[in-house]
C-alpha atoms as a PDB file:
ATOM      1  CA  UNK A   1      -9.559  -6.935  25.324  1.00  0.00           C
ATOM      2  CA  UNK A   2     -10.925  -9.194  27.824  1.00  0.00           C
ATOM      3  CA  UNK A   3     -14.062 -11.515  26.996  1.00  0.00           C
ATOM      4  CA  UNK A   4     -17.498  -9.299  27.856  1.00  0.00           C
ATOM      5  CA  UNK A   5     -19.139 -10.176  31.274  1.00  0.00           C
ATOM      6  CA  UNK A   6     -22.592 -12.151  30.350  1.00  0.00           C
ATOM      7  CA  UNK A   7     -25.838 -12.680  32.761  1.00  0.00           C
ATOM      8  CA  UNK A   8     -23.955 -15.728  34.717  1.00  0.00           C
ATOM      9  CA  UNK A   9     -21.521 -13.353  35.615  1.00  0.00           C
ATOM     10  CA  UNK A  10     -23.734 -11.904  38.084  1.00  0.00           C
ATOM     11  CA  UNK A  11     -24.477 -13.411  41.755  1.00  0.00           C
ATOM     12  CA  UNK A  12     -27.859 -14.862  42.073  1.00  0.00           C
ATOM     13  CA  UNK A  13     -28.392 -15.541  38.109  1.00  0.00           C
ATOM     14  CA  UNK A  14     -27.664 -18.867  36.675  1.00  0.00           C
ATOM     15  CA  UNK A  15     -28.526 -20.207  33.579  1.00  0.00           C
ATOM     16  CA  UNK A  16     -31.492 -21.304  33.599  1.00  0.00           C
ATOM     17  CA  UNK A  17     -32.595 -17.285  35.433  1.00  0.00           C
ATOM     18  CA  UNK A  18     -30.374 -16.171  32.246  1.00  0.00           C
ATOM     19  CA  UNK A  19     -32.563 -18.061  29.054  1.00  0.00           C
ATOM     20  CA  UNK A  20     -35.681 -16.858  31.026  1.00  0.00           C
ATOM     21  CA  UNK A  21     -34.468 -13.274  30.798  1.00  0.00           C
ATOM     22  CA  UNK A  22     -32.973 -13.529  27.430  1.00  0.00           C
ATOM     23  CA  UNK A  23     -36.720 -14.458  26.401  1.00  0.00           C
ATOM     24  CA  UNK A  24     -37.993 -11.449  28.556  1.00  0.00           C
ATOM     25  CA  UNK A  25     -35.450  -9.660  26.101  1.00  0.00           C
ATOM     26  CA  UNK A  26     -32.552  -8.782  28.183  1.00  0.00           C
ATOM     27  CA  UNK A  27     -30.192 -11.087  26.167  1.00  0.00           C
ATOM     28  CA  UNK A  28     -26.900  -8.941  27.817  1.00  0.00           C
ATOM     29  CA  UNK A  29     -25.789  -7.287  30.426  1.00  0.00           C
ATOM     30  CA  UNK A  30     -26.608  -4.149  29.134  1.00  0.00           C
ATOM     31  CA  UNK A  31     -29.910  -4.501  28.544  1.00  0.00           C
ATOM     32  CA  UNK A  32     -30.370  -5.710  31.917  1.00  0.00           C
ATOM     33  CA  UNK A  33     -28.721  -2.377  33.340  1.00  0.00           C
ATOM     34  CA  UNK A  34     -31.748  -0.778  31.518  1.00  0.00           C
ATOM     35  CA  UNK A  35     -34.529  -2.478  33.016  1.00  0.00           C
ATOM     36  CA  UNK A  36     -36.043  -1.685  36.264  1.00  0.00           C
ATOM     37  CA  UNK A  37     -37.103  -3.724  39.236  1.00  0.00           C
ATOM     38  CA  UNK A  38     -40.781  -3.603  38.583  1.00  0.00           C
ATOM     39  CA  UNK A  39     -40.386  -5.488  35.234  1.00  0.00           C
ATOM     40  CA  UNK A  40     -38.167  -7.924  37.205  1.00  0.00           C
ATOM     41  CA  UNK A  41     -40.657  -8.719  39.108  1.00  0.00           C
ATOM     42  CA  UNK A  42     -43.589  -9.035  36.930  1.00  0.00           C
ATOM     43  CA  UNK A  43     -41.434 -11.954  35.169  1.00  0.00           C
ATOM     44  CA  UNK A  44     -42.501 -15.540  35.606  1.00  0.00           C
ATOM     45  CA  UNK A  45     -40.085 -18.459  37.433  1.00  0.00           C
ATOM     46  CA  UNK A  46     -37.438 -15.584  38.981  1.00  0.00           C
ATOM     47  CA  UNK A  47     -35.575 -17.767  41.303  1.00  0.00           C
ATOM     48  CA  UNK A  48     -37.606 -16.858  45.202  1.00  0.00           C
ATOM     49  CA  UNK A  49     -36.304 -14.208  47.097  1.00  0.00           C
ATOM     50  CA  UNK A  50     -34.384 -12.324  44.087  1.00  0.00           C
ATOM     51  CA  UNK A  51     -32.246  -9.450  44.808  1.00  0.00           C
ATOM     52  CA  UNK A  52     -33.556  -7.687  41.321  1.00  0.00           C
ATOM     53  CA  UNK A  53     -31.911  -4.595  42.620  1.00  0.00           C
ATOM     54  CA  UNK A  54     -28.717  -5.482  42.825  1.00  0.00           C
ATOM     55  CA  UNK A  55     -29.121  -7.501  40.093  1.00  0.00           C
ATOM     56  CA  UNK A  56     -29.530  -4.281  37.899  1.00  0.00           C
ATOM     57  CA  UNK A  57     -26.384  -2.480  39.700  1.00  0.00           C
ATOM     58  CA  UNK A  58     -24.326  -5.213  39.084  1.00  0.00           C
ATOM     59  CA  UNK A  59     -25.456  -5.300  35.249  1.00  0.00           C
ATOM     60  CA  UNK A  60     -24.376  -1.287  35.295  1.00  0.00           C
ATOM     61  CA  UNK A  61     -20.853  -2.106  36.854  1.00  0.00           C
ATOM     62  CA  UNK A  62     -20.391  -5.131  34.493  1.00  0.00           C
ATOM     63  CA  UNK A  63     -21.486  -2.842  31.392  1.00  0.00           C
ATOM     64  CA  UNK A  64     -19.519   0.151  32.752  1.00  0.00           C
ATOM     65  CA  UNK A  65     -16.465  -2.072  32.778  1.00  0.00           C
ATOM     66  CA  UNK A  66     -17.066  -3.647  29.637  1.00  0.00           C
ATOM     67  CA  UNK A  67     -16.906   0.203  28.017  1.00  0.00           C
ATOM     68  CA  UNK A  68     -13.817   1.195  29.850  1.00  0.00           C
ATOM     69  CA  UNK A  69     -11.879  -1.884  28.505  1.00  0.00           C
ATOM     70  CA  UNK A  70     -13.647  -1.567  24.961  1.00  0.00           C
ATOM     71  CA  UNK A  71     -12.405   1.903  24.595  1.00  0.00           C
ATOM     72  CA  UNK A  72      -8.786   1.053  26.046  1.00  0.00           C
ATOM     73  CA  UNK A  73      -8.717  -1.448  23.551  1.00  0.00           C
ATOM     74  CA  UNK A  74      -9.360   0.881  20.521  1.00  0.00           C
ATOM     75  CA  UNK A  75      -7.173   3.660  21.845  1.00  0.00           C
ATOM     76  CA  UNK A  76      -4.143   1.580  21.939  1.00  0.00           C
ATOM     77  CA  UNK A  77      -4.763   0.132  18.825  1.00  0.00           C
ATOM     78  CA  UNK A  78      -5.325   3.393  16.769  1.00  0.00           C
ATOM     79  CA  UNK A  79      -2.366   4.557  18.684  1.00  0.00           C
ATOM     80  CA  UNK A  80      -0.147   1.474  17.574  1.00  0.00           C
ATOM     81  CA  UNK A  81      -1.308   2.059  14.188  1.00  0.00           C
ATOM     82  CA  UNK A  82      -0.655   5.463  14.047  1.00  0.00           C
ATOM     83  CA  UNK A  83       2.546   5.038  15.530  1.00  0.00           C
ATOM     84  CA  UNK A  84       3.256   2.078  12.721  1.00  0.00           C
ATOM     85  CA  UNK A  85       2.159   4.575   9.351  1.00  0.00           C
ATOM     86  CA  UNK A  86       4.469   6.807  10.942  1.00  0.00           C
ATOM     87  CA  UNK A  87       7.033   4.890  11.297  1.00  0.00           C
ATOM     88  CA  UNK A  88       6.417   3.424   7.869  1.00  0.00           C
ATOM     89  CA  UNK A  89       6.730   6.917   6.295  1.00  0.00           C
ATOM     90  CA  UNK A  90       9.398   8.364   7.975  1.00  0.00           C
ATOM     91  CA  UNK A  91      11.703   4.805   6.797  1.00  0.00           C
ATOM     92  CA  UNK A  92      10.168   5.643   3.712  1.00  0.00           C
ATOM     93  CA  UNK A  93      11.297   8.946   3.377  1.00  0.00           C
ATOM     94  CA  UNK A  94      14.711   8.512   4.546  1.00  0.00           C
ATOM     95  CA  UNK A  95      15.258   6.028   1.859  1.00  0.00           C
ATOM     96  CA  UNK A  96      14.399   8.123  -1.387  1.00  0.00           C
ATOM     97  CA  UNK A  97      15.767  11.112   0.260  1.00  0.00           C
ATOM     98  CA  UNK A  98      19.239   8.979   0.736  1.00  0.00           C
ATOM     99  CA  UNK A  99      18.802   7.477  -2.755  1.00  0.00           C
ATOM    100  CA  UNK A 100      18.088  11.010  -4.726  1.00  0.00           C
ATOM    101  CA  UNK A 101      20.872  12.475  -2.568  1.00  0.00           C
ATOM    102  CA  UNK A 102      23.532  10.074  -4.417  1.00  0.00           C
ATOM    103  CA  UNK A 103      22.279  11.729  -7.241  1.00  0.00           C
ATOM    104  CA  UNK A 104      22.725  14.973  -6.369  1.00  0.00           C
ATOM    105  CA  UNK A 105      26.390  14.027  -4.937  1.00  0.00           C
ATOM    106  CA  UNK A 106      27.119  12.920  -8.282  1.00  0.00           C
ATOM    107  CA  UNK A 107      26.604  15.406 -11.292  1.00  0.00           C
ATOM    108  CA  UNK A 108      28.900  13.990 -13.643  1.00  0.00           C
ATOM    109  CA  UNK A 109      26.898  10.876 -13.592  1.00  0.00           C
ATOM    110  CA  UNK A 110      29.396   8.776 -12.780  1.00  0.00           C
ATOM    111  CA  UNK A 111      27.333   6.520 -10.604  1.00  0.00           C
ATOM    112  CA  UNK A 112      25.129   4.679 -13.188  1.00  0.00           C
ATOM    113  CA  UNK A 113      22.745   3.144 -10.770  1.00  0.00           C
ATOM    114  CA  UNK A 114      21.596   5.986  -8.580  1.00  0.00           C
ATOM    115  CA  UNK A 115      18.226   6.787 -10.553  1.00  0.00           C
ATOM    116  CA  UNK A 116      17.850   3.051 -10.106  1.00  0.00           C
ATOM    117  CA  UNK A 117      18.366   3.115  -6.282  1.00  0.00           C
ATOM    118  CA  UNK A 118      16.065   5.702  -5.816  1.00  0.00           C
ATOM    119  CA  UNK A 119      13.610   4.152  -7.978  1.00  0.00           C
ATOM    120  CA  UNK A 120      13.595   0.860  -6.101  1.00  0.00           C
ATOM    121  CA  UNK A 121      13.367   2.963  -2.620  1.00  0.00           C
ATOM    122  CA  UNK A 122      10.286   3.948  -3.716  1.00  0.00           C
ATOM    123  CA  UNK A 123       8.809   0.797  -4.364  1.00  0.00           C
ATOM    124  CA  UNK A 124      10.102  -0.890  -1.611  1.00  0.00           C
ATOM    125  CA  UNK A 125       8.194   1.630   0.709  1.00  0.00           C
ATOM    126  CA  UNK A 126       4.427   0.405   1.871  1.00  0.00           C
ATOM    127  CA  UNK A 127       2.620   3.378   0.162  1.00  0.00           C
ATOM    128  CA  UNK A 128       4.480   3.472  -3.215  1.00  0.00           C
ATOM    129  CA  UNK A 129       2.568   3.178  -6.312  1.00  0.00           C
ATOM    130  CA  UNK A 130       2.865   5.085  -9.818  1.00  0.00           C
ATOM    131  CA  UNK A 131       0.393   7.363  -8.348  1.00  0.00           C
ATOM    132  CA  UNK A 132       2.554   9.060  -5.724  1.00  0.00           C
ATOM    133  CA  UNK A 133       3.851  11.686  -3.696  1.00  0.00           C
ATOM    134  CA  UNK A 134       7.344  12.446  -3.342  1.00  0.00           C
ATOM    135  CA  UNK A 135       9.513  13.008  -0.304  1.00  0.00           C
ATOM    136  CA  UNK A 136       8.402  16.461  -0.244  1.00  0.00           C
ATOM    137  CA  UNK A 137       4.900  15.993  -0.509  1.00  0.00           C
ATOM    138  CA  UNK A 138       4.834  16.819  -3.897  1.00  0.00           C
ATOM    139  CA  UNK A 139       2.548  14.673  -6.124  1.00  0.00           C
ATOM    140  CA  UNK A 140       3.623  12.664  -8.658  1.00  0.00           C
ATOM    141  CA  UNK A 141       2.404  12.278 -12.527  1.00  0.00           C
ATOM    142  CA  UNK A 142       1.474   8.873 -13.720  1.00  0.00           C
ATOM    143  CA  UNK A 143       4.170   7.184 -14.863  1.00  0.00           C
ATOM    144  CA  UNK A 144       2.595   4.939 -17.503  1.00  0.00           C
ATOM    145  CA  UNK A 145      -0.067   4.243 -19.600  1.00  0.00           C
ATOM    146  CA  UNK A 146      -2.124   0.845 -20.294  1.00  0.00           C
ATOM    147  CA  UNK A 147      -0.104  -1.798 -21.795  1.00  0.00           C
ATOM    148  CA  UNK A 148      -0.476  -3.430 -24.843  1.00  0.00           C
ATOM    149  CA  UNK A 149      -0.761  -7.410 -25.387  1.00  0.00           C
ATOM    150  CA  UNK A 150       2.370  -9.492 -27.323  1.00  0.00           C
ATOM    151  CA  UNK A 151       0.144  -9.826 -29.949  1.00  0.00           C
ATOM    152  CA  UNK A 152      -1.436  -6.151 -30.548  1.00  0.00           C
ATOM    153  CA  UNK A 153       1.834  -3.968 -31.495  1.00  0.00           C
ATOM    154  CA  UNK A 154       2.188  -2.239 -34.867  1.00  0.00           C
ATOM    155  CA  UNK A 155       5.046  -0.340 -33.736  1.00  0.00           C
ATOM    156  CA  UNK A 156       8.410  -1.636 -32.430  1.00  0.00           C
ATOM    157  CA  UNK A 157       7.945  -2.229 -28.517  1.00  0.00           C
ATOM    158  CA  UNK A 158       9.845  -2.743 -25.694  1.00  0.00           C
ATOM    159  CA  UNK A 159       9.159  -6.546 -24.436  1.00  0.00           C
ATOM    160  CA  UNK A 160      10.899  -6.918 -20.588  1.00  0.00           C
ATOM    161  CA  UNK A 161      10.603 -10.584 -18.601  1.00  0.00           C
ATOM    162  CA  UNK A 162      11.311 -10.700 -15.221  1.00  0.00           C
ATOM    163  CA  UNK A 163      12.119 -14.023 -12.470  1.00  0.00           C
ATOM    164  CA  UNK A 164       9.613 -16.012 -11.521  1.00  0.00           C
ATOM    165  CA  UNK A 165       8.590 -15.000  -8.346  1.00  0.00           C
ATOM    166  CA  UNK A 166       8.476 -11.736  -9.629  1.00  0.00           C
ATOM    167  CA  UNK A 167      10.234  -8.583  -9.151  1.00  0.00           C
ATOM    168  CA  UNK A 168       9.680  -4.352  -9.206  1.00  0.00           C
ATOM    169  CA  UNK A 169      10.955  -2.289 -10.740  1.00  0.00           C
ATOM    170  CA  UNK A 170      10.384   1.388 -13.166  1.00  0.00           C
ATOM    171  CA  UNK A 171       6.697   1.086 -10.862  1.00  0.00           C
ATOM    172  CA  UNK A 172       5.933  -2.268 -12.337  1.00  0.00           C
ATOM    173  CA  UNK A 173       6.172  -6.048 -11.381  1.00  0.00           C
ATOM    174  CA  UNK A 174       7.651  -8.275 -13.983  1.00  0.00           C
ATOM    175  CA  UNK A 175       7.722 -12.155 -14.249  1.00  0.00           C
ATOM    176  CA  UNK A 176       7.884 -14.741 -16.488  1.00  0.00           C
ATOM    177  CA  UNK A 177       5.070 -13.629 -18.381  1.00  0.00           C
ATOM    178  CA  UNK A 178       6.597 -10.627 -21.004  1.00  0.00           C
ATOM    179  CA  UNK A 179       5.581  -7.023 -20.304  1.00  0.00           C
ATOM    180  CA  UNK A 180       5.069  -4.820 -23.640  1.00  0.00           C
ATOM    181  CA  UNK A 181       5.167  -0.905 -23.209  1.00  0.00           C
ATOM    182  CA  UNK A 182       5.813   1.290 -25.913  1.00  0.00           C
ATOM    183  CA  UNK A 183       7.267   4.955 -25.820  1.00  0.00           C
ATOM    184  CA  UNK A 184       4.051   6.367 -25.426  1.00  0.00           C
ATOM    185  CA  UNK A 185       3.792   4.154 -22.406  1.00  0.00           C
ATOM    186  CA  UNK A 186       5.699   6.441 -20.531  1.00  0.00           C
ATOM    187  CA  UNK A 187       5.490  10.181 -19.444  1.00  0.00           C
ATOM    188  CA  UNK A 188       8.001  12.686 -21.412  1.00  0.00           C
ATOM    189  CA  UNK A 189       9.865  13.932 -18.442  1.00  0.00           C
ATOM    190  CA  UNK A 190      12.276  13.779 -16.139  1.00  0.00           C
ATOM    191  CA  UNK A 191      10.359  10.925 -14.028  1.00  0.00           C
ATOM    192  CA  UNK A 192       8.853   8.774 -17.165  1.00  0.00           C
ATOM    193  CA  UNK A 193      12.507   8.977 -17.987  1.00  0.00           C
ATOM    194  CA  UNK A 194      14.093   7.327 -15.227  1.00  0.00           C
ATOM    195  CA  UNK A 195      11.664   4.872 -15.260  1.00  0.00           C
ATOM    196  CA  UNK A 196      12.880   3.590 -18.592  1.00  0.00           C
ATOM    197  CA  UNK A 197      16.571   3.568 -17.162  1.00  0.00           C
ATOM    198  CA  UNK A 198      15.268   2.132 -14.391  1.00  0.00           C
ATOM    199  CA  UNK A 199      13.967  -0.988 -15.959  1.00  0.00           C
ATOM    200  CA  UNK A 200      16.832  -1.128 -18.645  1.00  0.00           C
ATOM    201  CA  UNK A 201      19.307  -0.917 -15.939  1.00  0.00           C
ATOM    202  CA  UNK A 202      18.561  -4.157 -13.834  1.00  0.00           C
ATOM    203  CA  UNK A 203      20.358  -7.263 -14.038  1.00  0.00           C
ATOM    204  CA  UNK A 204      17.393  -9.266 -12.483  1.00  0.00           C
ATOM    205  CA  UNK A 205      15.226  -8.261 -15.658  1.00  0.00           C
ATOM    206  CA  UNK A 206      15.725  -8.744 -19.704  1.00  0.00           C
ATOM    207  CA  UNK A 207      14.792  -6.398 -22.336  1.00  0.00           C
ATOM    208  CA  UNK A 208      14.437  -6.526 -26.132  1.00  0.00           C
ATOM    209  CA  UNK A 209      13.053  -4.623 -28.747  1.00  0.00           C
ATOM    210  CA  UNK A 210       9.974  -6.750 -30.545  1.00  0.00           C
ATOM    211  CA  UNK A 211       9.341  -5.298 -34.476  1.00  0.00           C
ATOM    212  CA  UNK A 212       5.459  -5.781 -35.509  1.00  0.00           C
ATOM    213  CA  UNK A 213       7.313  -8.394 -37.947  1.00  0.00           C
ATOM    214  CA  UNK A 214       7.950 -10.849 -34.720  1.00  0.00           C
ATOM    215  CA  UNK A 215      12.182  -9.536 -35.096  1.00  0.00           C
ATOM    216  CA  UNK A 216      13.411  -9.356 -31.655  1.00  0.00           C
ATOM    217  CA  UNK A 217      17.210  -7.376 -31.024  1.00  0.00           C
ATOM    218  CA  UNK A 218      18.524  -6.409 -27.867  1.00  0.00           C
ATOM    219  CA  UNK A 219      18.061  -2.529 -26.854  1.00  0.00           C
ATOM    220  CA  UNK A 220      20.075   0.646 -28.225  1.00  0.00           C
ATOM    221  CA  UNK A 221      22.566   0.720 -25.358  1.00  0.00           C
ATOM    222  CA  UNK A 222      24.040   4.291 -27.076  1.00  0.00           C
ATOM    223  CA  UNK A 223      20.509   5.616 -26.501  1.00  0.00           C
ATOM    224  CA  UNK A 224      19.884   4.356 -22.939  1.00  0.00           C
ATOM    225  CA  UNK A 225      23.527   5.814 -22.252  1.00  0.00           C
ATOM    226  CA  UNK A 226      22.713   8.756 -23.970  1.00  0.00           C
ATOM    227  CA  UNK A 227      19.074   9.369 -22.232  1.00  0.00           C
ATOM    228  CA  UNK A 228      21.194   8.752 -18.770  1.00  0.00           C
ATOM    229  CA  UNK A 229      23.497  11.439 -19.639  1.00  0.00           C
ATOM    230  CA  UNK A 230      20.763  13.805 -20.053  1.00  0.00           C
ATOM    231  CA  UNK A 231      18.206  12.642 -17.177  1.00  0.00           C
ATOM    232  CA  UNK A 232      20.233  10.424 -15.157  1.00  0.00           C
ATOM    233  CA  UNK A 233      22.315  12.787 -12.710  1.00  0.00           C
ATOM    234  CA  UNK A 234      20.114  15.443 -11.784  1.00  0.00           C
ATOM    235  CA  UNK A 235      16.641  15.272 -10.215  1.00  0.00           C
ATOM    236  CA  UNK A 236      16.063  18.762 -10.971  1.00  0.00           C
ATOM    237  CA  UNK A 237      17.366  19.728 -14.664  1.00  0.00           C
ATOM    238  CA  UNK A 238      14.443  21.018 -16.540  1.00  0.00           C
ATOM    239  CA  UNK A 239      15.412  18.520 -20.009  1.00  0.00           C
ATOM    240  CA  UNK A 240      14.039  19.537 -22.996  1.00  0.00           C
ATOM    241  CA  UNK A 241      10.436  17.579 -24.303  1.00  0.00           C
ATOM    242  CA  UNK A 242      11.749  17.341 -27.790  1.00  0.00           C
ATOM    243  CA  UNK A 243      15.182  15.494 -27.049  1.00  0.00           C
ATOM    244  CA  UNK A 244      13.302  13.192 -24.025  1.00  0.00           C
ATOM    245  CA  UNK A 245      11.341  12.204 -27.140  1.00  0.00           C
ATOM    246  CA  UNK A 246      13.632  11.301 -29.420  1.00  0.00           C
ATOM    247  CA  UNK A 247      15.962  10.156 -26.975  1.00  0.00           C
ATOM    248  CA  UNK A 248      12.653   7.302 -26.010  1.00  0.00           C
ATOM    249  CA  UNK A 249      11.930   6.714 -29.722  1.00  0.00           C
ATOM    250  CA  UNK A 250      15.797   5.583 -30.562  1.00  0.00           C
ATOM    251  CA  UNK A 251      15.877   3.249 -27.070  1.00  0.00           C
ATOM    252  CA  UNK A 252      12.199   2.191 -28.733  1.00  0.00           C
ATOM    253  CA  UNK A 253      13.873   1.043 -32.272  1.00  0.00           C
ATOM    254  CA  UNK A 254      11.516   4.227 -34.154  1.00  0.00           C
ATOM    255  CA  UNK A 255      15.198   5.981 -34.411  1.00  0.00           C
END
């Protein structure tokens, strides 16, 4: 958008005629387009022989053409943006739909990584958050609950470090600094599920139980293996609550 046309801009009104208006109150063009040539006139040191008429139809062209290139400006620019979030979804969509659907391609659950992928599509889109709606629209439960510090556990816990500058994954961003979630950190179901495979699964991060006695051991790779077997291959298999449960206490060390 081009710079707005000011008093100067109009023939006949320098700067010293502008300050002397902007005192009489007509600080813009616009507010000059509003005044009439009787006020003009009444105003003290107007340059002799002033065209206050035209003065006031230029100020009306100038302010009409300020509006027409204002409102240009903010079409285009709600239309880029539209454009953009639409974009940004679509992408988005494409990618969990791609990653679920090398789920569904495999039900013996031979490809160990898929709930992975699809987790990580959905963090790598620009609206993804634990809070979320899937690719069908359909929204999402929570998938975790408020963390606990290193140093306030009485139960085993789950203690996962990441790289330094950081990385996502399960709907969380770890780092040096150790992230503590227990198994009630996570929802019961299908979702809360994959999460925990989701985090146990990457190379990039490393996990360990913690006991409330300081005793660290590396995570129950049978239960992880296990929990995939039941969650891990199908986005739709209705699992029962009982074995999710026990399936996330034995990865948790409370089995």
């Amino acid at each position: 958008m081009g710079t707005p046309a000011t008093l100067t801009d109009i023939d006949g009104i320098g700067s010293a005629t502008a300050k002397k208006l902007e005192v009489a109150g007509m600080k813009t063009v616009a507010a000059l387009a509003l005044a009439d040539v009787s006020t003009l006139e009444a105003l003290s040191g107007m340059p002799s022989g002033a065209k206050f008429a035209d003065w006031i139809a230029a100020a009306k062209k100038l302010k009409d053409a300020d509006e027409e290139n204002t409102g240009i400006h903010e079409a285009s620019g709600a239309d880029a943006e539209t454009e953009g979030a639409a974009a940004s979804d679509d992408e988005a969509e494409a990618k969990v739909s791609e990653a679920w659907g090398t789920d569904a391609a495999d039900p013996a659950g031979t490809a160990g990584a898929s709930a992975a992928q699809a987790d990580e599509s959905r963090e790598q889109a620009p609206t993804a958050s634990t809070d979320r709606k899937d690719a069908q629209g359909e929204e999402k439960q929570p998938g975790a609950t408020a963390q606990l510090s290193v140093a306030e556990h009485d139960v085993p816990v789950l203690v996962v470090t990441g790289p330094k500058k950081g990385f996502r994954r399960g709907g969380y961003r770890f780092g040096k600094e150790p992230t503590i979630f227990t198994d009630a950190s996570f929802v019961k179901d299908i979702d809360g599920m994959r999460r925990i495979l989701a985090i146990l699964s990457e190379d990039k991060l490393t996990c360990a139980i913690r006991y409330p006695d300081g005793v660290e051991q590396s995570v129950d790779r049978q239960a992880a293996a296990d929990l995939y077997a039941l969650v891990g291959s199908n986005a739709d298999f209705d699992a029962d609550a009982e074995q999710l449960a026990e399936l996330s206490q034995r990865v948790f060390g409370r089995a």
